[in-house]
C-alpha atoms as a PDB file:
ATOM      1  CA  UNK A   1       0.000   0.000   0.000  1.00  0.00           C
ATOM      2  CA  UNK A   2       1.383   3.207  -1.108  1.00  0.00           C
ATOM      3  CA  UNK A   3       1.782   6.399   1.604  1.00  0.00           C
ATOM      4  CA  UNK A   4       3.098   9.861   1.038  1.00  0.00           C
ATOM      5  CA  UNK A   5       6.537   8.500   2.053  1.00  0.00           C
ATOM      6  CA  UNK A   6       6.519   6.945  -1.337  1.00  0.00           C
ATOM      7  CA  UNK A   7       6.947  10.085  -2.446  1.00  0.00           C
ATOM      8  CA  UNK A   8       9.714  13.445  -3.177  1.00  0.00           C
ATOM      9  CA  UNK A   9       9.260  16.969  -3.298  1.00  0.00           C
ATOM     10  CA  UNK A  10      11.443  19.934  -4.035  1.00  0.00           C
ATOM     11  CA  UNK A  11      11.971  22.168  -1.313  1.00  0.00           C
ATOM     12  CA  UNK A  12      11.672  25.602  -2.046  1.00  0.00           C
ATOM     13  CA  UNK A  13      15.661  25.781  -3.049  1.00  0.00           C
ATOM     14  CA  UNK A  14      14.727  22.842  -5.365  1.00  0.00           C
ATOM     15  CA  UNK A  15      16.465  20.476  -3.309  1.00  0.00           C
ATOM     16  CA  UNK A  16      14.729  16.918  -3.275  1.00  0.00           C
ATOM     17  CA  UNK A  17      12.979  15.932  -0.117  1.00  0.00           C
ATOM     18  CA  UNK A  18      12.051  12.595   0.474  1.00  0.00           C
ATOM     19  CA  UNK A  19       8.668  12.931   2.594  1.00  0.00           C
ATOM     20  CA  UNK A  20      10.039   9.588   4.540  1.00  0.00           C
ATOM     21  CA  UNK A  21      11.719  12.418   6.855  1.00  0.00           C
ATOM     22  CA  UNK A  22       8.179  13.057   8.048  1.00  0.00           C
ATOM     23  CA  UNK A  23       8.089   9.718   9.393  1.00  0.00           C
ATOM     24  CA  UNK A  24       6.026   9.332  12.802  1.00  0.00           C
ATOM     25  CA  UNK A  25       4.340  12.462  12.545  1.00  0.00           C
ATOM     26  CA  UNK A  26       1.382  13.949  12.178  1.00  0.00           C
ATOM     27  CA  UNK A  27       0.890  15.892   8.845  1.00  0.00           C
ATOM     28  CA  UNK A  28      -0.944  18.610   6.768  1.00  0.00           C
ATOM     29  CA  UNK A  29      -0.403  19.256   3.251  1.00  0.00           C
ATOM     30  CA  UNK A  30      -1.551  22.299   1.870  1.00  0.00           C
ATOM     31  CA  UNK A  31      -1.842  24.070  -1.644  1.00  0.00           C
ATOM     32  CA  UNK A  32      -1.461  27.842  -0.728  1.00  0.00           C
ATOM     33  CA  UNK A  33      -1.445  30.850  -2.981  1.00  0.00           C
ATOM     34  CA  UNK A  34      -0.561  34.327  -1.514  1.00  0.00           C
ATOM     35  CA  UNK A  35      -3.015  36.942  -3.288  1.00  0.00           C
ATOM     36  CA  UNK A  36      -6.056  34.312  -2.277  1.00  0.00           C
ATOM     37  CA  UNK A  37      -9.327  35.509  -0.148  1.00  0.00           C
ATOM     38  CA  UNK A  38      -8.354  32.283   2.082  1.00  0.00           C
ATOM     39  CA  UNK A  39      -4.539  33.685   2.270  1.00  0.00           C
ATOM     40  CA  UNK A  40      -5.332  34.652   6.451  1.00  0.00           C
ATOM     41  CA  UNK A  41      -5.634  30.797   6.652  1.00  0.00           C
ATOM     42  CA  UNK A  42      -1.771  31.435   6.638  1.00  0.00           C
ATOM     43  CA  UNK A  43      -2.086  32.842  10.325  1.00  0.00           C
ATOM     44  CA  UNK A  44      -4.700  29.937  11.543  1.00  0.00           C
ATOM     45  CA  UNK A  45      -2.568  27.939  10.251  1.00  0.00           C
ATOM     46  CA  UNK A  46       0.775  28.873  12.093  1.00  0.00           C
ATOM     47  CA  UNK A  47      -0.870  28.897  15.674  1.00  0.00           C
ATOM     48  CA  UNK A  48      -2.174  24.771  14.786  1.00  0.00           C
ATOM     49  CA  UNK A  49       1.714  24.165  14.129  1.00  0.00           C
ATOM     50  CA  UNK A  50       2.914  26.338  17.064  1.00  0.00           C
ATOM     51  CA  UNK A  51       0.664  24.571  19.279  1.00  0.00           C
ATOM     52  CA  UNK A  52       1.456  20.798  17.740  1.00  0.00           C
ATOM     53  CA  UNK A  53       4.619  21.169  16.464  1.00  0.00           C
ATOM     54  CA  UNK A  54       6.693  19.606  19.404  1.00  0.00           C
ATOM     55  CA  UNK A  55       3.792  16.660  19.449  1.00  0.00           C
ATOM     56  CA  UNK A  56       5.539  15.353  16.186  1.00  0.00           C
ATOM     57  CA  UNK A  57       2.921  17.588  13.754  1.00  0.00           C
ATOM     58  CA  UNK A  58       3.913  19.682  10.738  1.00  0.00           C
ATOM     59  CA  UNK A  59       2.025  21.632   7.754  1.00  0.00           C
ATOM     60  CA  UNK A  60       3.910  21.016   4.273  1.00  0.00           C
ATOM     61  CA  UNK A  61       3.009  24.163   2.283  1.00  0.00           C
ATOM     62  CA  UNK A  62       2.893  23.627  -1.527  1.00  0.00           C
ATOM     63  CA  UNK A  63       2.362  27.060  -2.891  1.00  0.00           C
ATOM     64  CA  UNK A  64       0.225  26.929  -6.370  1.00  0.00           C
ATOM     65  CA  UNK A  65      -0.825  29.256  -9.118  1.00  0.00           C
ATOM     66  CA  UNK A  66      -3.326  27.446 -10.341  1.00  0.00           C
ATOM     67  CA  UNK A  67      -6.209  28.934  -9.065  1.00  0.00           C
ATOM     68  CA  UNK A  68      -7.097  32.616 -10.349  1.00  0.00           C
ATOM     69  CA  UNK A  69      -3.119  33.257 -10.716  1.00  0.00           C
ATOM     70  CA  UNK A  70      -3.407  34.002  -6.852  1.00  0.00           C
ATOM     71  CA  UNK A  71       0.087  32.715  -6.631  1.00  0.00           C
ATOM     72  CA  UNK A  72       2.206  34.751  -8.106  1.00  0.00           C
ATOM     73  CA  UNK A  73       6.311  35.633  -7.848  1.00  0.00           C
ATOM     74  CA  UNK A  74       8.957  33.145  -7.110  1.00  0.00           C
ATOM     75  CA  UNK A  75       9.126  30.820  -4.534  1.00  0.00           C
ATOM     76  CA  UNK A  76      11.819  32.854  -2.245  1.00  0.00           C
ATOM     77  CA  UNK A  77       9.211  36.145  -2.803  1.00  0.00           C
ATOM     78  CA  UNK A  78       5.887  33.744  -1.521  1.00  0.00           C
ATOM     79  CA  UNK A  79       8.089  32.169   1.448  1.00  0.00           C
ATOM     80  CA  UNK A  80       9.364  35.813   2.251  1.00  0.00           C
ATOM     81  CA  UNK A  81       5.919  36.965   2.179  1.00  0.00           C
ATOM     82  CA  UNK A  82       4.791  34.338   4.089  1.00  0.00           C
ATOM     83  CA  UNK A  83       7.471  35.411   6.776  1.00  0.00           C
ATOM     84  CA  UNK A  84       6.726  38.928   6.469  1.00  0.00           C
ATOM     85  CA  UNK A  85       2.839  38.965   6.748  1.00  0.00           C
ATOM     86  CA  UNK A  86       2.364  35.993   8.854  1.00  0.00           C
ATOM     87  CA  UNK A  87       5.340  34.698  10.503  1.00  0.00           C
ATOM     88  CA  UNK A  88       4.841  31.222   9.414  1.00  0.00           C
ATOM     89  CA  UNK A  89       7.868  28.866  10.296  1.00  0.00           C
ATOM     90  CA  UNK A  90       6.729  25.317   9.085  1.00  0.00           C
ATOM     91  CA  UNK A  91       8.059  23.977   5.721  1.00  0.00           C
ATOM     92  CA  UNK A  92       7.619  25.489   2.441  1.00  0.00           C
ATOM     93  CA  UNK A  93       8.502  23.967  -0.805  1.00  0.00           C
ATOM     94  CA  UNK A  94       8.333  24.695  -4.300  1.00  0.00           C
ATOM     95  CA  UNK A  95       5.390  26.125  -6.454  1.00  0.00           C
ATOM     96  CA  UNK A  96       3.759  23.066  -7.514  1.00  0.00           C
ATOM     97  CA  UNK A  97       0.787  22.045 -10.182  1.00  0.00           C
ATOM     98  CA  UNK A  98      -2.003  20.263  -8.288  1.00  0.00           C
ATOM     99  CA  UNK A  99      -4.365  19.136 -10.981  1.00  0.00           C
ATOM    100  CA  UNK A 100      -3.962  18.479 -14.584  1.00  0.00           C
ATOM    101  CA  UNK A 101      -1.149  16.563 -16.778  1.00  0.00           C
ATOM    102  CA  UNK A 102       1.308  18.314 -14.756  1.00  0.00           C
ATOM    103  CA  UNK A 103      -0.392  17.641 -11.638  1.00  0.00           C
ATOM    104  CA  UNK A 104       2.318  16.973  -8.784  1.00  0.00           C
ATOM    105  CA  UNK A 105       2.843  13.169  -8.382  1.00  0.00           C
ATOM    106  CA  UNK A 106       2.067  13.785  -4.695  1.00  0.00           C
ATOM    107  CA  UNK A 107      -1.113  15.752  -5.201  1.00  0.00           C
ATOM    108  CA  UNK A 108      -2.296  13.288  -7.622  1.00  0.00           C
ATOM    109  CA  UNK A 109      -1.634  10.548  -4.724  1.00  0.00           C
ATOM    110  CA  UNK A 110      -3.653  12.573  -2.413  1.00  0.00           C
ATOM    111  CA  UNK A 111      -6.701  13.143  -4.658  1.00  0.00           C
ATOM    112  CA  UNK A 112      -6.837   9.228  -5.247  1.00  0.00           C
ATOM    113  CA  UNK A 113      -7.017   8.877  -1.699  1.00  0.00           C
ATOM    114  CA  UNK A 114      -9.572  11.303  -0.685  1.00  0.00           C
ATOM    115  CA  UNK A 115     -12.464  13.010  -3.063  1.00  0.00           C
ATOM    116  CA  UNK A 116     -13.762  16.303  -2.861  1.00  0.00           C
ATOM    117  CA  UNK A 117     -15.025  16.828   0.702  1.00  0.00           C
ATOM    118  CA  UNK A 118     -17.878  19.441  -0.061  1.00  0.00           C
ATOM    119  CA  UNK A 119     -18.199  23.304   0.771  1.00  0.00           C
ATOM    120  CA  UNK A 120     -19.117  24.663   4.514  1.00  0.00           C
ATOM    121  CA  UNK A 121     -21.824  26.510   2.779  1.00  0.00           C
ATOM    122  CA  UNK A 122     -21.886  29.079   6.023  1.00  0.00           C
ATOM    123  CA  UNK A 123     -18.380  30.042   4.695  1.00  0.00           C
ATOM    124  CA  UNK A 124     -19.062  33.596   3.097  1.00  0.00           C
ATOM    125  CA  UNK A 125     -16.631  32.350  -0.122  1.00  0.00           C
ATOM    126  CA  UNK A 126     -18.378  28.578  -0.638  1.00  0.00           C
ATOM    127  CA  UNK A 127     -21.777  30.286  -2.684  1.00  0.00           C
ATOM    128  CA  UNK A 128     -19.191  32.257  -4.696  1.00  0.00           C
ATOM    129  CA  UNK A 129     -16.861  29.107  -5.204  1.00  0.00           C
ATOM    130  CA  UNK A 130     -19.841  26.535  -5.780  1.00  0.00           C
ATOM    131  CA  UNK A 131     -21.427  29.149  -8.591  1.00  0.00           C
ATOM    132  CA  UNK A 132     -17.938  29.514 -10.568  1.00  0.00           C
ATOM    133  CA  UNK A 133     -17.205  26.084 -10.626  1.00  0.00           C
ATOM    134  CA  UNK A 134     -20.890  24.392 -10.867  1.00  0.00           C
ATOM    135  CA  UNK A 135     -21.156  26.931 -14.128  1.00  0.00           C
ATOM    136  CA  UNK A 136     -17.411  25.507 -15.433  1.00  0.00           C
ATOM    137  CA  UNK A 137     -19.071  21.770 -14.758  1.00  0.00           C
ATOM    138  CA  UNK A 138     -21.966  20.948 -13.444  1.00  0.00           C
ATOM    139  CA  UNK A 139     -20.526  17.551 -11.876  1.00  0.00           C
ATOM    140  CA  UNK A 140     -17.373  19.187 -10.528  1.00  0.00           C
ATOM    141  CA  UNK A 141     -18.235  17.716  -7.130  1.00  0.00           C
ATOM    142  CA  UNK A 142     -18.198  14.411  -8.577  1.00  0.00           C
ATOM    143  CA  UNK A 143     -14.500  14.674  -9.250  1.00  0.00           C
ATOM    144  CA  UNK A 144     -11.618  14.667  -7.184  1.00  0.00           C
ATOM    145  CA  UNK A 145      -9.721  17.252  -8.051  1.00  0.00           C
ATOM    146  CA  UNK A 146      -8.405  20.205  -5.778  1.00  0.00           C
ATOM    147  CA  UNK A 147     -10.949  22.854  -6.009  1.00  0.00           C
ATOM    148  CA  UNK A 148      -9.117  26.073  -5.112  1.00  0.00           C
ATOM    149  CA  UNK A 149      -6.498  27.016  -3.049  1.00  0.00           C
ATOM    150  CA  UNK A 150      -5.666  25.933   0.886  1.00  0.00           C
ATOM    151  CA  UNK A 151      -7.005  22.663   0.354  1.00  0.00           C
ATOM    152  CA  UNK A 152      -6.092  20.152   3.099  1.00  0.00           C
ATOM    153  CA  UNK A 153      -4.873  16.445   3.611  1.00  0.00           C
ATOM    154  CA  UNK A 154      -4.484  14.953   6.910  1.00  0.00           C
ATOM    155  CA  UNK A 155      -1.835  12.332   6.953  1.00  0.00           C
ATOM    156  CA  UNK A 156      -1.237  10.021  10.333  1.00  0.00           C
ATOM    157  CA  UNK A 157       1.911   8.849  11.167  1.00  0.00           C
ATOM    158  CA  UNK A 158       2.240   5.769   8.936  1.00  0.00           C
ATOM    159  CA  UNK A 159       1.663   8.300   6.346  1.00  0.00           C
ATOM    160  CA  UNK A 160      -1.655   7.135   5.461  1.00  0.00           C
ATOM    161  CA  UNK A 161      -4.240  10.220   3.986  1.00  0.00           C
ATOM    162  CA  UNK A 162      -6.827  10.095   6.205  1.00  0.00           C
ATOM    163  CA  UNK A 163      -9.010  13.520   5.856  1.00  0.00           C
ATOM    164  CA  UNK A 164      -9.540  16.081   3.107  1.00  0.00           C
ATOM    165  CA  UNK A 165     -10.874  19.447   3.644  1.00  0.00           C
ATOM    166  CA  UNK A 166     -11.529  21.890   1.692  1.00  0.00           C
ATOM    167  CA  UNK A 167     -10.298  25.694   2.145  1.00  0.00           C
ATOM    168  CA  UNK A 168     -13.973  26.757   3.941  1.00  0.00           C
ATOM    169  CA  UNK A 169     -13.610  23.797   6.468  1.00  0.00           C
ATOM    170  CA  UNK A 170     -13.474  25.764  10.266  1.00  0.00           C
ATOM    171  CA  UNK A 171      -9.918  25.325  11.202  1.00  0.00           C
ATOM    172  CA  UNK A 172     -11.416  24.178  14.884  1.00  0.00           C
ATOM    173  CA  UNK A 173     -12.400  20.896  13.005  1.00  0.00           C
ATOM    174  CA  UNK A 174      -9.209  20.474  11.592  1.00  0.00           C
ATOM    175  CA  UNK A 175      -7.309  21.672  14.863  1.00  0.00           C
ATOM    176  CA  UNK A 176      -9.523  18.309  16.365  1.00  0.00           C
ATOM    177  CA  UNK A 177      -9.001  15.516  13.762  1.00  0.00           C
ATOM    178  CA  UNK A 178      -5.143  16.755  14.383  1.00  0.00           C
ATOM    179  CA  UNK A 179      -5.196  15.973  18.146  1.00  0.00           C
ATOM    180  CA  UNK A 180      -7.352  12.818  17.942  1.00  0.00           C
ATOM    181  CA  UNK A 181      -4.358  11.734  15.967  1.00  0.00           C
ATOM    182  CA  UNK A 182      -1.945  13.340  18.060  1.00  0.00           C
ATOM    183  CA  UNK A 183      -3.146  11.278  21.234  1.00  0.00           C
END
């Protein structure tokens, strides 16, 4: 059975990274984008690894420009800006394609693991995102493709996916499935 650890990445230098040296911990991978209405998830995002890190947790943050261009620059400008805006510390690697022909081999893994997890319509952005997307295909919630930006995957430590949410999930239910995992 395959896991992420089957898997490398490029760091944001474009050194490879074997995802084996995330081994025994809890993780969430996350398609980002900088110039994103979900972009503050940064911050949310920072206190959940602050809070877990030393509980053998970490966030993997895949910047991608897939989504409205809402990723622009180079990957040193997004991490700086990352650093600058939000303070974030956990891993960041290189600007990555998460759908497509040129989809990541990771994020293709991930999407074959876990489907589309639906909208929190109470989310002020889900109507918005559900009209755009329903209007590109009206079965786009049939398919397992990444819908947007600051998408989710919970991996446990045998690196095994076992939760997808999407971007307008509340990051308390997140911040729960973590520490059930955690414990």
């Amino acid at each position: 059975m395959r896991t992420i650890y089957d898997y490398t990445v490029k760091d944001r230098k474009g050194k490879d990274v074997s995802l084996r040296e995330y081994a025994n911990e809890v993780v969430l991978i996350v398609n980002t984008a900088t110039k994103c209405g979900f972009t503050p998830q940064y911050e949310e995002l920072e206190k959940l690894y602050e809070k877990f890190r030393s509980a053998d947790f970490t966030i993997l943050d895949f910047p991608c420009n897939q989504f409205g261009h809402q990723a622009p620059g180079t990957d040193e400008s997004i991490h700086e800006f990352c650093k600058l805006n939000f303070g974030t510390e956990f891993p960041q690697f290189k600007k990555v394609k998460v759908n497509g022909p040129d989809a990541d081999p990771l994020f293709k893994f991930l999407q074959e693991q876990k489907g589309f997890a639906g909208w929190d319509m109470e989310h002020p952005i889900a109507p918005i995102l559900d009209d755009m997307l329903s209007k590109a295909d009206p079965d786009y919630k049939e398919k397992s493709d990444i819908k947007w930006n600051f998408t989710k995957f919970l991996i446990d430590k045998k690196g095994m996916v076992v939760a997808r949410f999407e971007p307008t999930e509340k990051i308390e239910n997140i911040e729960k499935q973590i520490e059930a995992l955690l414990h």
